[in-house]
C-alpha atoms as a PDB file:
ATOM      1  CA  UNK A   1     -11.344  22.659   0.065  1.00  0.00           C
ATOM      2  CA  UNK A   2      -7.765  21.652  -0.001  1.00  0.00           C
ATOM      3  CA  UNK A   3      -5.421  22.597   3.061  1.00  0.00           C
ATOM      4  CA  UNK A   4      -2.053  24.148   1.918  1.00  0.00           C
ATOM      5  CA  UNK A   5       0.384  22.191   3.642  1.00  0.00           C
ATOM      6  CA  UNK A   6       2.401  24.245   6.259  1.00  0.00           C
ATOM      7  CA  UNK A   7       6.256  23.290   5.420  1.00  0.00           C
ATOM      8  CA  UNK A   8       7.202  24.122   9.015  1.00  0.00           C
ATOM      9  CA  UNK A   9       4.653  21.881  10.416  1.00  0.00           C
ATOM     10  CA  UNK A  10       6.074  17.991  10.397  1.00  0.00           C
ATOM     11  CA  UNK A  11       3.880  15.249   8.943  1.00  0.00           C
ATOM     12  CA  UNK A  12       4.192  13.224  12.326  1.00  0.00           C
ATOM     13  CA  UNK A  13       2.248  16.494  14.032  1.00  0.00           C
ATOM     14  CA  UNK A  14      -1.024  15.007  13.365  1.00  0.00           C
ATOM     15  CA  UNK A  15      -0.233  11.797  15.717  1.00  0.00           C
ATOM     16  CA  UNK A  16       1.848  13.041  17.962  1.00  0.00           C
ATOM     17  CA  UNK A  17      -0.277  12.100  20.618  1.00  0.00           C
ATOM     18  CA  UNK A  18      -0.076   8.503  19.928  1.00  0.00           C
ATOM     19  CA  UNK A  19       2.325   7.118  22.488  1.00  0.00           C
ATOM     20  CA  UNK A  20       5.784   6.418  21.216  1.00  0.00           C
ATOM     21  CA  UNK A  21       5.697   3.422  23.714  1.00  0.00           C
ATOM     22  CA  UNK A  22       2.866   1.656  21.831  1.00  0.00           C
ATOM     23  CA  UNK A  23       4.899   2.224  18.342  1.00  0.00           C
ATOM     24  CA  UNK A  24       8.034   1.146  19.678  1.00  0.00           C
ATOM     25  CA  UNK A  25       6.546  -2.491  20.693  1.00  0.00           C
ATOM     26  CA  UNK A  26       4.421  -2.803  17.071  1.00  0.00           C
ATOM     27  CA  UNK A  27       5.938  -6.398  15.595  1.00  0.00           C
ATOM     28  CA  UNK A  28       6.081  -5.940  12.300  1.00  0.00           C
ATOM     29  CA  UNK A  29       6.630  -1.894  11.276  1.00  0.00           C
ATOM     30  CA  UNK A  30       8.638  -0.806   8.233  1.00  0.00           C
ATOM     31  CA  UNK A  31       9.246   3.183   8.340  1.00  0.00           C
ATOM     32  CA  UNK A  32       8.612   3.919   4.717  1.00  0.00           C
ATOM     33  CA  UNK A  33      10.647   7.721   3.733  1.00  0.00           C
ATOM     34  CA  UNK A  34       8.167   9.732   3.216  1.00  0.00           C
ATOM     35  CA  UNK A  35       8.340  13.515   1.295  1.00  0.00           C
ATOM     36  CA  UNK A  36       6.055  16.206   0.084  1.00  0.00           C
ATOM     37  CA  UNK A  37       6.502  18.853  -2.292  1.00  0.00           C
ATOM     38  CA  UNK A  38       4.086  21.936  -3.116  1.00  0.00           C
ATOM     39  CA  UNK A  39       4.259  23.798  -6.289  1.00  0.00           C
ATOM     40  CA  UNK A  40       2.322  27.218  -6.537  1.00  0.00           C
ATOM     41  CA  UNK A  41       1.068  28.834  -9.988  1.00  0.00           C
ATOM     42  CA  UNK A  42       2.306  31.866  -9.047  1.00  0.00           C
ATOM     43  CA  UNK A  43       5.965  31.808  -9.347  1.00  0.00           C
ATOM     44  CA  UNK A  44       6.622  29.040 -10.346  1.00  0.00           C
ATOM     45  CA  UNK A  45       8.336  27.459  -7.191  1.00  0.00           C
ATOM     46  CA  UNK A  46       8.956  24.133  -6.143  1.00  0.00           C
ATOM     47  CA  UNK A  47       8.986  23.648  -2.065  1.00  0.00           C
ATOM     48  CA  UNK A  48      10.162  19.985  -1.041  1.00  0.00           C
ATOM     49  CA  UNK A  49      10.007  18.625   2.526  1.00  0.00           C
ATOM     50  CA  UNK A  50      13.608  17.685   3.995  1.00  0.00           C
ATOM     51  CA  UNK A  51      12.439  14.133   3.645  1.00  0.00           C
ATOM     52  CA  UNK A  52      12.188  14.802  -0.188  1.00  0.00           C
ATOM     53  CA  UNK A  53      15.617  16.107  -0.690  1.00  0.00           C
ATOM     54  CA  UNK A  54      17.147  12.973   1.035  1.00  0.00           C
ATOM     55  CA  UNK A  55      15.099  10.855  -1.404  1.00  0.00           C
ATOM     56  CA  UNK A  56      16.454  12.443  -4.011  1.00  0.00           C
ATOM     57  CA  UNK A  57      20.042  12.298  -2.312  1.00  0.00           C
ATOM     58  CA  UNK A  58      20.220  15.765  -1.307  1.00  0.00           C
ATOM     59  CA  UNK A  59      20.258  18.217   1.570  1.00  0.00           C
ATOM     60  CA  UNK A  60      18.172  21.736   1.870  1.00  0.00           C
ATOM     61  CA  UNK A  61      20.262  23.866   0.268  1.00  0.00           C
ATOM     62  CA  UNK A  62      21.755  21.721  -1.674  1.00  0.00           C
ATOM     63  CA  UNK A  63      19.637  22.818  -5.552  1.00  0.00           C
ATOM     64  CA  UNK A  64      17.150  24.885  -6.314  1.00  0.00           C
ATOM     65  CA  UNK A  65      14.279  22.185  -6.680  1.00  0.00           C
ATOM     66  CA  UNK A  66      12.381  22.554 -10.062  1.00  0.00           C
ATOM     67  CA  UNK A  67       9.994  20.442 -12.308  1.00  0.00           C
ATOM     68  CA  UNK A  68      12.899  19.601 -14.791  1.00  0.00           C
ATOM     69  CA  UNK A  69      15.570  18.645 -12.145  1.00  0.00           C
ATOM     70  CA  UNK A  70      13.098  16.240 -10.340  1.00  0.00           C
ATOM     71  CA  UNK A  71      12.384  14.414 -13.672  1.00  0.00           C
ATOM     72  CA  UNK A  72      16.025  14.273 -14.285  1.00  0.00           C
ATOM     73  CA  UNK A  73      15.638  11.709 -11.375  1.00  0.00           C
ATOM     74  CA  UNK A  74      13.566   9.596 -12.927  1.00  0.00           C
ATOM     75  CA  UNK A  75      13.881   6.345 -14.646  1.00  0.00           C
ATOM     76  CA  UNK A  76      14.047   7.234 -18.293  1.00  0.00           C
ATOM     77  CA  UNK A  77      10.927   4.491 -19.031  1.00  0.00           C
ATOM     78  CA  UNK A  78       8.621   6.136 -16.267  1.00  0.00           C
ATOM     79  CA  UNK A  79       9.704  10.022 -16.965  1.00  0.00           C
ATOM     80  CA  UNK A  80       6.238  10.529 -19.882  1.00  0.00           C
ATOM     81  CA  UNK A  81       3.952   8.688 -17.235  1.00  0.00           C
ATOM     82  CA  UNK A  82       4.948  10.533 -14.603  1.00  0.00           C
ATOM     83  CA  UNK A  83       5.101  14.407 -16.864  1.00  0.00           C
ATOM     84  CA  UNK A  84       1.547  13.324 -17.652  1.00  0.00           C
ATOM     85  CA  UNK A  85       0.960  12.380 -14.498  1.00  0.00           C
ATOM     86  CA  UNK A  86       1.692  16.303 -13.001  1.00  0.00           C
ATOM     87  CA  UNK A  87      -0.020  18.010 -16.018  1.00  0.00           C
ATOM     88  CA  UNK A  88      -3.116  16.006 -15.482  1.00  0.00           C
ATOM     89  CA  UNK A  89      -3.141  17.123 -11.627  1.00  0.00           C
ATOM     90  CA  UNK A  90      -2.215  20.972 -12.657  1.00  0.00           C
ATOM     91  CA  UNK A  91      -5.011  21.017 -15.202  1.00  0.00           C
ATOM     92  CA  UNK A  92      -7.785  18.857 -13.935  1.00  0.00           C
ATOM     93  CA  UNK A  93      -6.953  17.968 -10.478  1.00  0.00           C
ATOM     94  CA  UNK A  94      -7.021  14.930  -8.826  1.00  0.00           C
ATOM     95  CA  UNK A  95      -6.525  13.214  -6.593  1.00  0.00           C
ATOM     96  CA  UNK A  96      -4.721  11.237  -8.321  1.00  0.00           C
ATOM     97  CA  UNK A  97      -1.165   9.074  -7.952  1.00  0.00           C
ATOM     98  CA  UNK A  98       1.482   7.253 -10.326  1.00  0.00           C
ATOM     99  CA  UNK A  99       4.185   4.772  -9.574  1.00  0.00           C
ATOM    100  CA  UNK A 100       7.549   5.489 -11.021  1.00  0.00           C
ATOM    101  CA  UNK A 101      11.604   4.820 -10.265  1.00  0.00           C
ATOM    102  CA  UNK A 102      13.769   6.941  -9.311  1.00  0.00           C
ATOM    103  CA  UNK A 103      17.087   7.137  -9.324  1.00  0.00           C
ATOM    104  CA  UNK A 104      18.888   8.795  -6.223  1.00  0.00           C
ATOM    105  CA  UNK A 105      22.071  11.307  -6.358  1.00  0.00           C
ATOM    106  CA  UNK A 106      23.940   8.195  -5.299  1.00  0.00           C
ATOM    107  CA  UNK A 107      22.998   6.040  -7.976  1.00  0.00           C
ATOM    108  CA  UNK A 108      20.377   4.176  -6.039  1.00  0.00           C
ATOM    109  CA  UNK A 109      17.117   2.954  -7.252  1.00  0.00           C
ATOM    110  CA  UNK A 110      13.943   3.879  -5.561  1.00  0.00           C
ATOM    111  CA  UNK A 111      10.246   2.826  -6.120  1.00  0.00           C
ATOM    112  CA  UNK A 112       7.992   5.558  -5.253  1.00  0.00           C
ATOM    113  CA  UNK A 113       4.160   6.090  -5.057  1.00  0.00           C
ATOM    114  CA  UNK A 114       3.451   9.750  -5.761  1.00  0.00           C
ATOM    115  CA  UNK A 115      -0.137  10.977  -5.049  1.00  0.00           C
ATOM    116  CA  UNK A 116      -1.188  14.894  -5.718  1.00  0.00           C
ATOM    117  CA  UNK A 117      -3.899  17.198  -5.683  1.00  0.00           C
ATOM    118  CA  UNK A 118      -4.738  20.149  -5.993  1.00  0.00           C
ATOM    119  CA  UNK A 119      -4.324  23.299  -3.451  1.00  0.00           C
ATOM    120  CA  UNK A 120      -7.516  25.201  -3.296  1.00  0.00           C
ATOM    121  CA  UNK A 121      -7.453  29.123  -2.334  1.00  0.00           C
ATOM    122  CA  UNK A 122     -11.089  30.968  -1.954  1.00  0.00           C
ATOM    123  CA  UNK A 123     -12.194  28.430  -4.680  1.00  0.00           C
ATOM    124  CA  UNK A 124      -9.553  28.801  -6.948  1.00  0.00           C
ATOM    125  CA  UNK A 125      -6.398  26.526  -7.798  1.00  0.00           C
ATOM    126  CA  UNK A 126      -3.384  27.849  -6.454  1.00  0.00           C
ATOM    127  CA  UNK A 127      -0.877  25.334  -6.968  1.00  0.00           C
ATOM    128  CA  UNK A 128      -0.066  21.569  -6.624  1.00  0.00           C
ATOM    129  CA  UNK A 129       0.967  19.659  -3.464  1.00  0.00           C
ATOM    130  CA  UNK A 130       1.984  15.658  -3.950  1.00  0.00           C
ATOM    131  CA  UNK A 131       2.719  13.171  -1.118  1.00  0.00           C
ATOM    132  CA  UNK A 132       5.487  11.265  -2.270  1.00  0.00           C
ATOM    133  CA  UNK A 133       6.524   7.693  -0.513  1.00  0.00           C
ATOM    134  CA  UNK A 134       9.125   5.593  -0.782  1.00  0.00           C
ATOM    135  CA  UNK A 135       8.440   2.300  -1.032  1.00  0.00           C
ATOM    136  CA  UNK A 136      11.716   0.261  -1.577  1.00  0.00           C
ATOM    137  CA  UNK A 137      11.919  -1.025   1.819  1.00  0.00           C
ATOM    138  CA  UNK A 138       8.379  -2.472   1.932  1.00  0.00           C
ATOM    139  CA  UNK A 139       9.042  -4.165  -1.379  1.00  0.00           C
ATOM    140  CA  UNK A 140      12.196  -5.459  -0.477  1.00  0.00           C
ATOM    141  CA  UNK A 141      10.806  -6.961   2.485  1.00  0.00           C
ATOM    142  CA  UNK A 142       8.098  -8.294   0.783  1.00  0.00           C
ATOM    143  CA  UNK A 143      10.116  -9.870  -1.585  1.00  0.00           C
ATOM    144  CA  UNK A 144      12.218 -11.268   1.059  1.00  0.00           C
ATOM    145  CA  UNK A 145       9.223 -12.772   2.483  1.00  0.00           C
ATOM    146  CA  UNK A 146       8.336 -14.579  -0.599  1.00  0.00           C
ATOM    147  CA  UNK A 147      11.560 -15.479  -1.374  1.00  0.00           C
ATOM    148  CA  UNK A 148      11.770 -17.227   2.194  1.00  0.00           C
ATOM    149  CA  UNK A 149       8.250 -19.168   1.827  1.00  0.00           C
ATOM    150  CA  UNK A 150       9.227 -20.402  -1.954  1.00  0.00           C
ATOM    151  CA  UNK A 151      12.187 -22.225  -0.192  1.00  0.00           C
ATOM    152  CA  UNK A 152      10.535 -23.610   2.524  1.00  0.00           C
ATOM    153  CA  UNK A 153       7.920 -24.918   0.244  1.00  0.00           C
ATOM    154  CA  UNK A 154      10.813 -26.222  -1.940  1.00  0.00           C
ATOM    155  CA  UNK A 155      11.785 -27.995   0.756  1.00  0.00           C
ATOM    156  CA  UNK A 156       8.781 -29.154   1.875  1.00  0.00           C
ATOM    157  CA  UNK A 157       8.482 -30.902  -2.029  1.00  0.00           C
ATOM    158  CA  UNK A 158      11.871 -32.441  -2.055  1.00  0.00           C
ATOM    159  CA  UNK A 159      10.962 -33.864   1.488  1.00  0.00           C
ATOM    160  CA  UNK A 160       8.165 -35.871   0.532  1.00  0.00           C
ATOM    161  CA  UNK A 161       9.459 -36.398  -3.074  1.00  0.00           C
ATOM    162  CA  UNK A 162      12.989 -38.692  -1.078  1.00  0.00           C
ATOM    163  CA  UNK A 163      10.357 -40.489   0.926  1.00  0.00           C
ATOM    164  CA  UNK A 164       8.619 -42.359  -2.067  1.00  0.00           C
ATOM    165  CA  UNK A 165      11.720 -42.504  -3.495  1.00  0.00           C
ATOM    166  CA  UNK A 166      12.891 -44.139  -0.106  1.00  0.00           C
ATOM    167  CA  UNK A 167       9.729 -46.226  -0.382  1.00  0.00           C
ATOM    168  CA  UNK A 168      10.064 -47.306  -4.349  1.00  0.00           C
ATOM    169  CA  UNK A 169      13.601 -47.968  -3.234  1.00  0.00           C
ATOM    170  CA  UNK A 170      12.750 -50.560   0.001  1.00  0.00           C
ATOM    171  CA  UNK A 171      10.258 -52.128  -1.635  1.00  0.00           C
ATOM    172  CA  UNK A 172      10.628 -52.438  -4.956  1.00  0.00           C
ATOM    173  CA  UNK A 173      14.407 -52.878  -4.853  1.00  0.00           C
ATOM    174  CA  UNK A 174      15.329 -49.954  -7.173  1.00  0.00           C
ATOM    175  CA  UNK A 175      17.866 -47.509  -7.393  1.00  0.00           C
ATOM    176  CA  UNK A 176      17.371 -44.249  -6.130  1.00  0.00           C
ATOM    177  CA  UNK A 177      17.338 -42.732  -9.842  1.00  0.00           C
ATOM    178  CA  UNK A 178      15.159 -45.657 -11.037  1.00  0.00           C
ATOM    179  CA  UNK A 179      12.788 -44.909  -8.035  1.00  0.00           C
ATOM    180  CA  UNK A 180      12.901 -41.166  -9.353  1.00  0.00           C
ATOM    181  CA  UNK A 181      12.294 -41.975 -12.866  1.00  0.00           C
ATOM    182  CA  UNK A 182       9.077 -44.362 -11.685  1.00  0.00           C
ATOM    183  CA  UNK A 183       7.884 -41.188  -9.903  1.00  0.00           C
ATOM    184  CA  UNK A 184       8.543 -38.744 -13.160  1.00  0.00           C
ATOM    185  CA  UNK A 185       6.764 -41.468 -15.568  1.00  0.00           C
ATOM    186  CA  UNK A 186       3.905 -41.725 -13.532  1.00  0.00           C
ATOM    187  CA  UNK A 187       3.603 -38.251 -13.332  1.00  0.00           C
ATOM    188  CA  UNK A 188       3.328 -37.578 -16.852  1.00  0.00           C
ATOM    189  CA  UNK A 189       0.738 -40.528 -17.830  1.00  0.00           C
ATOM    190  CA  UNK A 190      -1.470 -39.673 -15.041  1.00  0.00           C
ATOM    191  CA  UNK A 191      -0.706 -35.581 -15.556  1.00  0.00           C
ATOM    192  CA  UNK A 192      -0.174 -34.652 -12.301  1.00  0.00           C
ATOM    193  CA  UNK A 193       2.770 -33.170 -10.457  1.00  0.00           C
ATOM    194  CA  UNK A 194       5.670 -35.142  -9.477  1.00  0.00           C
ATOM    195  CA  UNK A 195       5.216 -33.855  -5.651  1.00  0.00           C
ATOM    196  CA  UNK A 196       1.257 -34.807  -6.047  1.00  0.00           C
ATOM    197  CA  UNK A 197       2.278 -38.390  -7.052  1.00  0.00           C
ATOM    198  CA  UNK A 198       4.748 -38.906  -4.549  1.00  0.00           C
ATOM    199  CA  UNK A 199       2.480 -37.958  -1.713  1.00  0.00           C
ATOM    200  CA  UNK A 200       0.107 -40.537  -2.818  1.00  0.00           C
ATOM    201  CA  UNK A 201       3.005 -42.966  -2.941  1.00  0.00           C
ATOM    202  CA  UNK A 202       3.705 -41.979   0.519  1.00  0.00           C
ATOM    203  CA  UNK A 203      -0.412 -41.935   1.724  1.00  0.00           C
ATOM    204  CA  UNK A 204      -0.813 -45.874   0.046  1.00  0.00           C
ATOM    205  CA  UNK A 205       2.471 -47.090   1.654  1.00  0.00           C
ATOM    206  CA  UNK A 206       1.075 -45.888   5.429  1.00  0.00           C
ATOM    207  CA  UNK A 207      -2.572 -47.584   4.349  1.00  0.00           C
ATOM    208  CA  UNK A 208      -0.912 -50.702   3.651  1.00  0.00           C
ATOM    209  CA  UNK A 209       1.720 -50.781   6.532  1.00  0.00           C
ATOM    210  CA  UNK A 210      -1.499 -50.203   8.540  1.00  0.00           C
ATOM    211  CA  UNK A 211      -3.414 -52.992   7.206  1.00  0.00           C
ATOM    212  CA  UNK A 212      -0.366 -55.620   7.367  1.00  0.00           C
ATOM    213  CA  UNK A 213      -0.440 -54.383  11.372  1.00  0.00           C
ATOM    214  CA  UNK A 214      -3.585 -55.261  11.524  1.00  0.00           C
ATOM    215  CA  UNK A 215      -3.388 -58.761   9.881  1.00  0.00           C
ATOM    216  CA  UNK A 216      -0.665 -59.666  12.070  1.00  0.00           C
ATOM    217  CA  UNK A 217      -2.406 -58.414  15.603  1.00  0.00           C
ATOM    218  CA  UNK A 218      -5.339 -60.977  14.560  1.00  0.00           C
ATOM    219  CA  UNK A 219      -3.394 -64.293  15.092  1.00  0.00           C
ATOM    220  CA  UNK A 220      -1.867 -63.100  17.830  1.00  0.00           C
ATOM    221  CA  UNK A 221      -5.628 -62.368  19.593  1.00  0.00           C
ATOM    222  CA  UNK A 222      -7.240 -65.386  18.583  1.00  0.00           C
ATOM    223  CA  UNK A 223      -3.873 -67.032  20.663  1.00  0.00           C
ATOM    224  CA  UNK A 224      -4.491 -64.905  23.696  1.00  0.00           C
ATOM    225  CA  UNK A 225      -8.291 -65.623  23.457  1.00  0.00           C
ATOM    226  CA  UNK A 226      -7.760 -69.501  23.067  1.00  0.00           C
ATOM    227  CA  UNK A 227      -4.791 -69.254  25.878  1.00  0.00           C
ATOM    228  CA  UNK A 228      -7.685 -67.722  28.505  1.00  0.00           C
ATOM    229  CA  UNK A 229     -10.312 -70.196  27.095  1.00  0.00           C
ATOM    230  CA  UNK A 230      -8.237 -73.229  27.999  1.00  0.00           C
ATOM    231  CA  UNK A 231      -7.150 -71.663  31.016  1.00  0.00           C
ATOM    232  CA  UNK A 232     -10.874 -71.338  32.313  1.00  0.00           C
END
C-alpha cells in the first residue's frame, strides 16, 4: 500500500535524528529544492508542499494550485510529455517519473525530476501524490565541474604542445610557426593528434638527451680509471 503523505508532516521528519553536526561538516552537499504535491479523485484538488509553491515562484496563498496552472509552468516542448506523464500515473499507476523545464513566476528556468504514484486507500486509488525535485543547482554544478576540467586539460595540451615546439625550435632552428606547422603535418600523415605527436616529440628528445649524457660520462671514466691506474 501507498502512504498518503501528511502535508503537515515535513519531509526532513524522517531523518531528523541524524545529527545536524555530521551534515554541516559533509564536503561536497548541494541542497536540491525539493516539493510534493497530492491530487485526490475526489474533488478534484491539488495540495502542494510550501517548497512547491516557491518552485513555481509563489507563496501559500498565493493561487489556487490546479492541473492547468502547473502546466502553464512548463516549457512549451516538455508540456505533452509531462500531461502524459500524469494521465499515465492517474490511470495505471506507477511509479513512474519524467524530466521536464519549468519556467518560474520570475522568469527563471528550472530542470525538474518529477516522480509519482499512486495513493492507495483500502485497496483502491484515491488520488496521485508526485515528489518533485529541483535539479538546477546540481546541474549547474556539474557543469561547472566539467567546464573547469576541459580547461585544465586544455592547458595541459597547449603545455606540452610549446615544448616540442620549443624543442623543433632549439634544434632544428625553426620558427615557432614552422615548428607548429612540422607538428600539424606530422599529425595528419601519421593520423594522430597534434597533442599525441608532440608528446612523442617531447619523450624522443629526453631519450636522446639521456643517451648523449651517457656518451659523454664514458670518456670522462675511462680518464678517472687511467688517472688511479697510473697513480697505483
Amino acid at each position: 500500500m501507498t502512504p498518503t503523505l501528511d502535508p503537515s508532516v515535513p519531509l526532513s521528519g524522517a531523518v531528523s535524528s541524524v545529527d545536524s553536526d555530521a551534515v554541516s561538516n559533509v564536503e561536497y552537499f548541494i541542497d536540491c529544492p525539493t516539493g510534493t504535491v497530492e491530487h485526490y479523485f475526489a474533488d478534484d484538488t491539488y495540495n502542494w508542499s510550501d517548497e512547491l509553491y516557491r518552485i513555481h515562484g509563489y507563496e501559500r496563498g498565493d493561487i489556487v494550485p490546479t492541473l492547468e496552472l502547473g502546466m502553464s509552468h512548463f516549457d512549451p516542448a516538455d508540456r505533452d510529455a509531462v500531461r502524459a506523464f500524469w494521465t499515465k500515473v492517474t490511470t495505471i499507476g506507477g511509479p513512474s517519473s519524467v524530466y521536464a523545464s519549468l519556467r518560474d513566476l520570475n522568469g527563471n528556468t528550472r530542470k525538474l525530476l518529477i516522480s509519482a504514484d499512486l495513493i492507495v486507500e483500502d485497496a483502491e486509488p484515491v488520488g496521485v501524490w508526485a515528489l518533485v525535485v529541483d535539479l538546477t543547482r546540481c546541474i549547474h554544478a556539474d557543469r561547472h565541474q566539467l567546464a573547469n576540467e576541459a580547461v585544465a586539460a586544455s592547458a595541459l595540451r597547449r603545455s606540452v604542445i610549446e615544448q616540442a615546439k620549443g624543442i623543433l625550435m632549439g634544434r632544428a632552428g625553426l620558427t615557432a610557426a614552422e615548428a607548429f606547422a612540422q607538428i600539424s603535418s606530422h599529425s595528419q600523415q601519421v593520423n594522430r593528434k597534434v597533442v599525441v605527436v608532440a608528446q612523442e616529440i617531447i619523450d624522443r628528445a629526453v631519450t636522446l638527451t639521456r643517451q648523449d649524457q651517457q656518451r659523454n660520462q664514458d670518456p670522462a671514466r675511462d680518464r678517472a680509471l687511467q688517472e688511479l691506474f697510473r697513480a697505483l
